[in-house]
PDB file of N, CA and C in Angstrom:
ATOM      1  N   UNK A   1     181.472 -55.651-114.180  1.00  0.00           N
ATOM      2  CA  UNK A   1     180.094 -55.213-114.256  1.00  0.00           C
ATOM      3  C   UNK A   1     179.989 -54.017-115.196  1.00  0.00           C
ATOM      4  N   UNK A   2     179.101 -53.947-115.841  1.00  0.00           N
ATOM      5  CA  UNK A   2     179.197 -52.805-116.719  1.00  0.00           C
ATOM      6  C   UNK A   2     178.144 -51.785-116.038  1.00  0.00           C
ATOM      7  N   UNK A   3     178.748 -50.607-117.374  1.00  0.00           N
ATOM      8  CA  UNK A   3     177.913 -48.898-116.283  1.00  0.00           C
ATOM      9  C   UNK A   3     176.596 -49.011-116.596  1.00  0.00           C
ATOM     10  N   UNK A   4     176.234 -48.124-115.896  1.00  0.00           N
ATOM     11  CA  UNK A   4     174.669 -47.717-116.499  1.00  0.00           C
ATOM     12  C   UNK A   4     174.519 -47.070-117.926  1.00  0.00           C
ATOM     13  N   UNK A   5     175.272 -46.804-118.323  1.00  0.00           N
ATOM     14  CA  UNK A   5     174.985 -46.462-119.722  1.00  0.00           C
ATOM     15  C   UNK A   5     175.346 -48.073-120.648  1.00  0.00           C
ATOM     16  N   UNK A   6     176.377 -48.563-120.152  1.00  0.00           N
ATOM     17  CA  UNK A   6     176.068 -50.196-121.196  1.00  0.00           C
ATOM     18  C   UNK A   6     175.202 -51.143-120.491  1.00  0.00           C
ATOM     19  N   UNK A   7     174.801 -50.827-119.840  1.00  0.00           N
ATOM     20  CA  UNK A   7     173.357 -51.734-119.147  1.00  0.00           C
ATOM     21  C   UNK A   7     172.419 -51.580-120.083  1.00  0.00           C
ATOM     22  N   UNK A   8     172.044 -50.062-120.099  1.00  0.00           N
ATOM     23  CA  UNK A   8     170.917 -49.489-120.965  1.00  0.00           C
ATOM     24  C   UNK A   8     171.198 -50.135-122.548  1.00  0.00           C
ATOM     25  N   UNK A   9     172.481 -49.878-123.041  1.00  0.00           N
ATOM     26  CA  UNK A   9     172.875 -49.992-124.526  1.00  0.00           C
ATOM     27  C   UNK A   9     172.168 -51.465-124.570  1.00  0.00           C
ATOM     28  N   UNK A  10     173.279 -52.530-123.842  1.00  0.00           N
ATOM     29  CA  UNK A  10     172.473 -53.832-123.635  1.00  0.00           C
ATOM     30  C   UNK A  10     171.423 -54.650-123.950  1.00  0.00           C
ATOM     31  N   UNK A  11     170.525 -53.336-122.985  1.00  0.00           N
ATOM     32  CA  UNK A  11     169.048 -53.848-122.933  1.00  0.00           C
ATOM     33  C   UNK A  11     168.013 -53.593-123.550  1.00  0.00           C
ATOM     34  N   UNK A  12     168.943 -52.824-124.453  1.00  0.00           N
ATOM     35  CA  UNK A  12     167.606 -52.453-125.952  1.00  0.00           C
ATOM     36  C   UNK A  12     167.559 -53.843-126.922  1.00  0.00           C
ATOM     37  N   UNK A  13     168.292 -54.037-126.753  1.00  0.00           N
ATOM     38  CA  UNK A  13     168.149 -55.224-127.648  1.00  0.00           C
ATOM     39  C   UNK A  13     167.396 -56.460-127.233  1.00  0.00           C
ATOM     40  N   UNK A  14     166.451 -56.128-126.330  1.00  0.00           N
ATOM     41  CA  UNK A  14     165.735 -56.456-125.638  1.00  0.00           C
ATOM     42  C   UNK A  14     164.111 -55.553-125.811  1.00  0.00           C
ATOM     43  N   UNK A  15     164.473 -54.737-126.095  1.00  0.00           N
ATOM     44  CA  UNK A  15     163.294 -53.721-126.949  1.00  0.00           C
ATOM     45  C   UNK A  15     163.251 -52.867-125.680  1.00  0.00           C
ATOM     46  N   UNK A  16     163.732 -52.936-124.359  1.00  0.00           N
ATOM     47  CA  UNK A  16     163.632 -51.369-123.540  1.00  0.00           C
ATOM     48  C   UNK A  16     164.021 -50.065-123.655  1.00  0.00           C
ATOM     49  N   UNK A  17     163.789 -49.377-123.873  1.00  0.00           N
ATOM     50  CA  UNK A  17     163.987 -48.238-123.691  1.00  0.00           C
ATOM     51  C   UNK A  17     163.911 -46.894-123.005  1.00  0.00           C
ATOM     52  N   UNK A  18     164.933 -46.161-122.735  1.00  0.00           N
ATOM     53  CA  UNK A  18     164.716 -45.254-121.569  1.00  0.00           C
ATOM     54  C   UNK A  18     164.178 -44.356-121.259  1.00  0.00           C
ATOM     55  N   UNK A  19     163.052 -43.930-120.172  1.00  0.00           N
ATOM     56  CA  UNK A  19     161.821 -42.685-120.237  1.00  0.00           C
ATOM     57  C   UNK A  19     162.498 -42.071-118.719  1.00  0.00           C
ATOM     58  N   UNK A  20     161.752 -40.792-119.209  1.00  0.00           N
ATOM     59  CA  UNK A  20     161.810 -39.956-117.899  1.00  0.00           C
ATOM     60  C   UNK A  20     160.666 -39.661-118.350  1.00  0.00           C
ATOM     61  N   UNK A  21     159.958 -39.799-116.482  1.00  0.00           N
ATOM     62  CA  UNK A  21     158.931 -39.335-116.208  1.00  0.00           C
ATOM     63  C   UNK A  21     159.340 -37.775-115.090  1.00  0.00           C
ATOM     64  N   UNK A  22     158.401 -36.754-115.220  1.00  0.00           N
ATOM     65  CA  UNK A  22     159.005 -35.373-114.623  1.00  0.00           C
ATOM     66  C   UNK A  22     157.570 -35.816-113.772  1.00  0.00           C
ATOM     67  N   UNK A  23     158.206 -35.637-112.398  1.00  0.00           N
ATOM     68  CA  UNK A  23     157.322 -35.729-111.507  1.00  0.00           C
ATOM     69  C   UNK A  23     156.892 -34.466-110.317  1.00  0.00           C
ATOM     70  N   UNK A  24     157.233 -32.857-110.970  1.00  0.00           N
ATOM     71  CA  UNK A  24     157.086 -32.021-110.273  1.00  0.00           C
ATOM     72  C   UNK A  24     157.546 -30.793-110.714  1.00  0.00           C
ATOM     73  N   UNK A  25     157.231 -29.938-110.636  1.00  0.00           N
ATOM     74  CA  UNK A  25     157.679 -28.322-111.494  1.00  0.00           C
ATOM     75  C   UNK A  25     159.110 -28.399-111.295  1.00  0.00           C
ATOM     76  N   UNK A  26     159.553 -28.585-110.285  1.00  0.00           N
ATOM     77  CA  UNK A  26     161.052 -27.999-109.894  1.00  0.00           C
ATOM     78  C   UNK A  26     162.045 -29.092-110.811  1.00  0.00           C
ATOM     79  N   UNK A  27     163.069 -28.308-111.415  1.00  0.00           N
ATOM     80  CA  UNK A  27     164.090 -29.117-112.152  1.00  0.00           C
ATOM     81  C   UNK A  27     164.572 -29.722-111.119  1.00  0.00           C
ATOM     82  N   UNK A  28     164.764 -30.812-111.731  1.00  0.00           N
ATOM     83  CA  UNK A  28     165.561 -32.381-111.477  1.00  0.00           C
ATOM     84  C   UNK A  28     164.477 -33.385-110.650  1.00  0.00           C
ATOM     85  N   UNK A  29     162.950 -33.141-110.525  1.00  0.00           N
ATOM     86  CA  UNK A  29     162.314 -34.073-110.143  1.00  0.00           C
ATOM     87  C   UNK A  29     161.326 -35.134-111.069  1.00  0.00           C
ATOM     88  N   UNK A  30     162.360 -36.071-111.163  1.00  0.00           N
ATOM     89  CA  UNK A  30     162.164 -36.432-112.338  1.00  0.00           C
ATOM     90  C   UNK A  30     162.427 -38.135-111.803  1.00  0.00           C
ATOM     91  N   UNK A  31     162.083 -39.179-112.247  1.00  0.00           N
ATOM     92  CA  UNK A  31     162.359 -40.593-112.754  1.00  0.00           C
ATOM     93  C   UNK A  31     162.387 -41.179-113.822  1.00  0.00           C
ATOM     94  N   UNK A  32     163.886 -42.014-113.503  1.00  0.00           N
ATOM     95  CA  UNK A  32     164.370 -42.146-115.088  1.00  0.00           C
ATOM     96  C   UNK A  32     163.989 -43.702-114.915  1.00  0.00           C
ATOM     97  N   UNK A  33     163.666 -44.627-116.242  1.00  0.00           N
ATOM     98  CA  UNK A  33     163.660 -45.726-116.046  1.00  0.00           C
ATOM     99  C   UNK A  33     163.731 -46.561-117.351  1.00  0.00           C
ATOM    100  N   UNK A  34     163.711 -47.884-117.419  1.00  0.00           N
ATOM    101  CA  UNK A  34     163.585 -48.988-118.956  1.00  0.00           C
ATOM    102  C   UNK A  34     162.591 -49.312-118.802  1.00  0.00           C
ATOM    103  N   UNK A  35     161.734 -48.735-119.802  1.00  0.00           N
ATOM    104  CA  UNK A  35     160.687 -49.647-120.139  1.00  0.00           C
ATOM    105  C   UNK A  35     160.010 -50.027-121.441  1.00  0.00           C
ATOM    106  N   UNK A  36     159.591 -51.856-121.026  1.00  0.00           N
ATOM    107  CA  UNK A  36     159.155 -52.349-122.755  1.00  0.00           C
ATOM    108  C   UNK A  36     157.883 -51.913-122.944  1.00  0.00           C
ATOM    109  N   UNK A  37     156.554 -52.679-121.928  1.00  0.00           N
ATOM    110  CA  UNK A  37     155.689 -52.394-121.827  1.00  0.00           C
ATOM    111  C   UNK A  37     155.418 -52.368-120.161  1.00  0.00           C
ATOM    112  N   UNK A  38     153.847 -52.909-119.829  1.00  0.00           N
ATOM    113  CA  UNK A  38     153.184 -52.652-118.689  1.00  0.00           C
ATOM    114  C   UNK A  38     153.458 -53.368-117.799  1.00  0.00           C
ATOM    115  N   UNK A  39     154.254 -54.957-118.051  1.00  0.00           N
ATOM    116  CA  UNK A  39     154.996 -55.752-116.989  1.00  0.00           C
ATOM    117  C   UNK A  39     156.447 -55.579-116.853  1.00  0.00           C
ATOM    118  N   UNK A  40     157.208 -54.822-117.948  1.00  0.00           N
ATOM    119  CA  UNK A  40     158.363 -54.934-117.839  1.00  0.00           C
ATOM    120  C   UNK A  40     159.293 -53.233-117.791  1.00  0.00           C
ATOM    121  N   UNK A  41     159.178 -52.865-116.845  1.00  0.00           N
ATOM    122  CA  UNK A  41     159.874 -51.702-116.476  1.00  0.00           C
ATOM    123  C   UNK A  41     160.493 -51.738-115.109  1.00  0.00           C
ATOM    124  N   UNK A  42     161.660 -50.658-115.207  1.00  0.00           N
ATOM    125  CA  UNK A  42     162.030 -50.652-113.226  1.00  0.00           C
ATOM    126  C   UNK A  42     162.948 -49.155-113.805  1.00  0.00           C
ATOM    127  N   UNK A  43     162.576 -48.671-112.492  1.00  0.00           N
ATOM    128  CA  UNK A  43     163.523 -47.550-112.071  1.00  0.00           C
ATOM    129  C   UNK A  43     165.133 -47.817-112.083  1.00  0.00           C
ATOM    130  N   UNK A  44     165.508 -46.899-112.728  1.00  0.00           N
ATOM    131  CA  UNK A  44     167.150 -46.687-112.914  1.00  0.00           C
ATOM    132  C   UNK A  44     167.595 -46.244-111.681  1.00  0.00           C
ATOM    133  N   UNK A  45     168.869 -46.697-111.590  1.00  0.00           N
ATOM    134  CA  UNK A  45     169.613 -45.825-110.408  1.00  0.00           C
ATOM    135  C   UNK A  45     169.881 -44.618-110.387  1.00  0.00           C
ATOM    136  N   UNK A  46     169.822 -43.769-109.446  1.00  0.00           N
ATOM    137  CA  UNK A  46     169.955 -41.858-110.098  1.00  0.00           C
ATOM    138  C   UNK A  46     171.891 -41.853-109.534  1.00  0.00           C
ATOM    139  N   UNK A  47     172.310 -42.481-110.789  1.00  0.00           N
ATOM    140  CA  UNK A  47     174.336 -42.465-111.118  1.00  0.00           C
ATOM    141  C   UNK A  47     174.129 -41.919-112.284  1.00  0.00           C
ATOM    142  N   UNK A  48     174.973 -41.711-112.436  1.00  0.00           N
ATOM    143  CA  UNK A  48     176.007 -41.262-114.149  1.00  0.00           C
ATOM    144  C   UNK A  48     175.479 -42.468-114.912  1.00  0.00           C
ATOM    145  N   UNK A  49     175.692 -41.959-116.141  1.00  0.00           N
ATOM    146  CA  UNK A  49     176.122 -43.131-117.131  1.00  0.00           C
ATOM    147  C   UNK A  49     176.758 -43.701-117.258  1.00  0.00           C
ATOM    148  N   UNK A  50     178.276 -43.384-116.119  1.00  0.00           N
ATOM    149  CA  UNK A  50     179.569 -43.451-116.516  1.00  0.00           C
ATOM    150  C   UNK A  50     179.834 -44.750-115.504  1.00  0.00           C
ATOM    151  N   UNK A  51     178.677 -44.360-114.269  1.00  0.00           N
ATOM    152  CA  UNK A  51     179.019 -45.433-112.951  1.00  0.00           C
ATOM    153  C   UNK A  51     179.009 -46.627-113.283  1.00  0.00           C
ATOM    154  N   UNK A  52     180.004 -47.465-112.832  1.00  0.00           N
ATOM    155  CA  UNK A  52     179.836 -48.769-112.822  1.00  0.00           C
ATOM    156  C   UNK A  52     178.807 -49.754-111.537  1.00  0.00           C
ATOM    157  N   UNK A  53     177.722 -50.384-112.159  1.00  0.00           N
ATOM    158  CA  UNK A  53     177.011 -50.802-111.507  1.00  0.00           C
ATOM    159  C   UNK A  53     177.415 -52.288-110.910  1.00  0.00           C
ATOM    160  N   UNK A  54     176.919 -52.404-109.412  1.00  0.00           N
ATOM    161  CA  UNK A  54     177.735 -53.496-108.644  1.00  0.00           C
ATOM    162  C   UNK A  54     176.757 -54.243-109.030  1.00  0.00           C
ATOM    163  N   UNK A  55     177.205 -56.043-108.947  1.00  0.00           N
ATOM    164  CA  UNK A  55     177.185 -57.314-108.888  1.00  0.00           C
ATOM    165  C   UNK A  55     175.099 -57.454-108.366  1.00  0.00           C
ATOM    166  N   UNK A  56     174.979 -56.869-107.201  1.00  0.00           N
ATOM    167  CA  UNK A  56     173.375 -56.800-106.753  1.00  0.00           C
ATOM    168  C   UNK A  56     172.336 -55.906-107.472  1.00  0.00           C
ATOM    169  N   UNK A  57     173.210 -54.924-108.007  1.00  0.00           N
ATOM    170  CA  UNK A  57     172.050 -53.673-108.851  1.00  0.00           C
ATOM    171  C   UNK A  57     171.661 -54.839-110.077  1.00  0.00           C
ATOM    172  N   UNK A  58     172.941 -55.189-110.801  1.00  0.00           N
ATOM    173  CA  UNK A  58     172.608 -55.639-112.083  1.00  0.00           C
ATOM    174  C   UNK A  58     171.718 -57.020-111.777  1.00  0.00           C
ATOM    175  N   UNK A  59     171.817 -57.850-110.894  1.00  0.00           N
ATOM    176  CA  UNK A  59     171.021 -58.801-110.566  1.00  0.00           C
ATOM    177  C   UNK A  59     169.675 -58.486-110.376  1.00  0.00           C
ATOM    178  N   UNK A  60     169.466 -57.340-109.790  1.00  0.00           N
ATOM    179  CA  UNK A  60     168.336 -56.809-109.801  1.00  0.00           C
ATOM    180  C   UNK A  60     167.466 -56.413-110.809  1.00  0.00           C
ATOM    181  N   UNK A  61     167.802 -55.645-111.619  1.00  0.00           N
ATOM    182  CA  UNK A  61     167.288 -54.946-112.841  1.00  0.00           C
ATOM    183  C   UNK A  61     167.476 -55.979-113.841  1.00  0.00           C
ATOM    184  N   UNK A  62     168.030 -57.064-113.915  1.00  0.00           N
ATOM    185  CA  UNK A  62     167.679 -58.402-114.725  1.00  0.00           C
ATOM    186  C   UNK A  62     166.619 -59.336-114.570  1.00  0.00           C
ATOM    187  N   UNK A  63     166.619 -59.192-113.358  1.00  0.00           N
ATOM    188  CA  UNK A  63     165.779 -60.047-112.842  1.00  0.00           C
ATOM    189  C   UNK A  63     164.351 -59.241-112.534  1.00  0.00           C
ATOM    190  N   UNK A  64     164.170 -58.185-112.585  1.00  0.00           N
ATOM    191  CA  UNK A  64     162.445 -56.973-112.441  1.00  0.00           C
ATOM    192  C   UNK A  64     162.290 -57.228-114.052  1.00  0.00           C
ATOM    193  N   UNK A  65     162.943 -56.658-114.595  1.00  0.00           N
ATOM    194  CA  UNK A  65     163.398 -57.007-116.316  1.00  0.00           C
ATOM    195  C   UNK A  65     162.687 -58.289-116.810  1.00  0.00           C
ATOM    196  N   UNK A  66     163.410 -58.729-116.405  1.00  0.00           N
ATOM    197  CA  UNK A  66     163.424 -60.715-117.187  1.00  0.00           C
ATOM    198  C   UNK A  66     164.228 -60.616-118.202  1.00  0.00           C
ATOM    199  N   UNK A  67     165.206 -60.377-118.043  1.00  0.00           N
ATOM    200  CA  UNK A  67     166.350 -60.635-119.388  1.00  0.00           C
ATOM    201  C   UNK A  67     167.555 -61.335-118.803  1.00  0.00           C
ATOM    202  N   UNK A  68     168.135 -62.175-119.641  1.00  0.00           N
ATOM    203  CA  UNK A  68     169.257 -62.813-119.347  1.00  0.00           C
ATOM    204  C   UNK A  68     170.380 -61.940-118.027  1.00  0.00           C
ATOM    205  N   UNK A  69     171.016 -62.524-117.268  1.00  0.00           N
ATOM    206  CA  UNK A  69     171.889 -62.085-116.485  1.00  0.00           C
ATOM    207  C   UNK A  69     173.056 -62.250-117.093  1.00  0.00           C
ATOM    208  N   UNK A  70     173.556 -63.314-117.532  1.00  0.00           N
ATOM    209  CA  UNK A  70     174.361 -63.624-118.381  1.00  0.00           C
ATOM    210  C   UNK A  70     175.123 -62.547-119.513  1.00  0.00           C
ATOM    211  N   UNK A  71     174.379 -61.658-120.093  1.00  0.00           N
ATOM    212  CA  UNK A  71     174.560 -61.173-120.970  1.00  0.00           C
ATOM    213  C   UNK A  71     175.096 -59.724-120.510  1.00  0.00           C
ATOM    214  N   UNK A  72     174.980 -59.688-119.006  1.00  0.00           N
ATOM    215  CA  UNK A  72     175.366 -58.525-118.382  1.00  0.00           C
ATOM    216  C   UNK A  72     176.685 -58.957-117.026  1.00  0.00           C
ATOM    217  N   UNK A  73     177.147 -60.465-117.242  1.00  0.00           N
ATOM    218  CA  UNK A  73     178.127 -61.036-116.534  1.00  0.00           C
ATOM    219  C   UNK A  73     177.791 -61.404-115.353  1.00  0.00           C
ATOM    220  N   UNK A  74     176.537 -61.408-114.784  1.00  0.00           N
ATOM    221  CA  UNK A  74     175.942 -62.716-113.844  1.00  0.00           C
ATOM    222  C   UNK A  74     175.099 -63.108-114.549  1.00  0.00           C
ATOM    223  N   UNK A  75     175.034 -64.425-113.365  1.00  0.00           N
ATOM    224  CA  UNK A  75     174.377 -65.627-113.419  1.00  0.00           C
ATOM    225  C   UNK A  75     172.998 -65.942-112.192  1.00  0.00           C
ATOM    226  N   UNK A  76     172.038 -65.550-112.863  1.00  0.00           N
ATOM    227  CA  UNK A  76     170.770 -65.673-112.009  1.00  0.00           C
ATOM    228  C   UNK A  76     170.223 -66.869-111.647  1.00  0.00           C
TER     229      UNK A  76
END
């Protein structure tokens, strides 16, 4: 399974790209997420870049997404 940082790399090629929204004065309240446009975004996991994401995350965020699973080593 790959990390959250080659998830992201991935899925640009897909045209997403990654936003933080700051949702409150105090540092670190914040949501990070991919998004193309107004149907196709989802919240990131709050890991590293470095974490390797399990078998159900990536099924997940492929499938909120709509992008191949395949291309991230499942099969939807």
């Amino acid at each position: 399974m790959p990390t959250l940082g080659e998830f992201i790399a991935r899925a640009r090629k897909y045209g997403f790209k990654k936003r933080i929204f700051t949702i409150g004065l105090v540092e670190g309240d914040t949501i990070v997420y991919l998004w193309r446009d107004a149907d196709h975004f989802v919240e990131l996991p709050t890991v590293s870049q470095n974490t390797r994401l399990t078998r159900v995350v990536v099924e997940m965020l492929c499938g909120q997404l709509g992008i191949p699973g395949e291309d991230f080593g499942v099969e939807i």
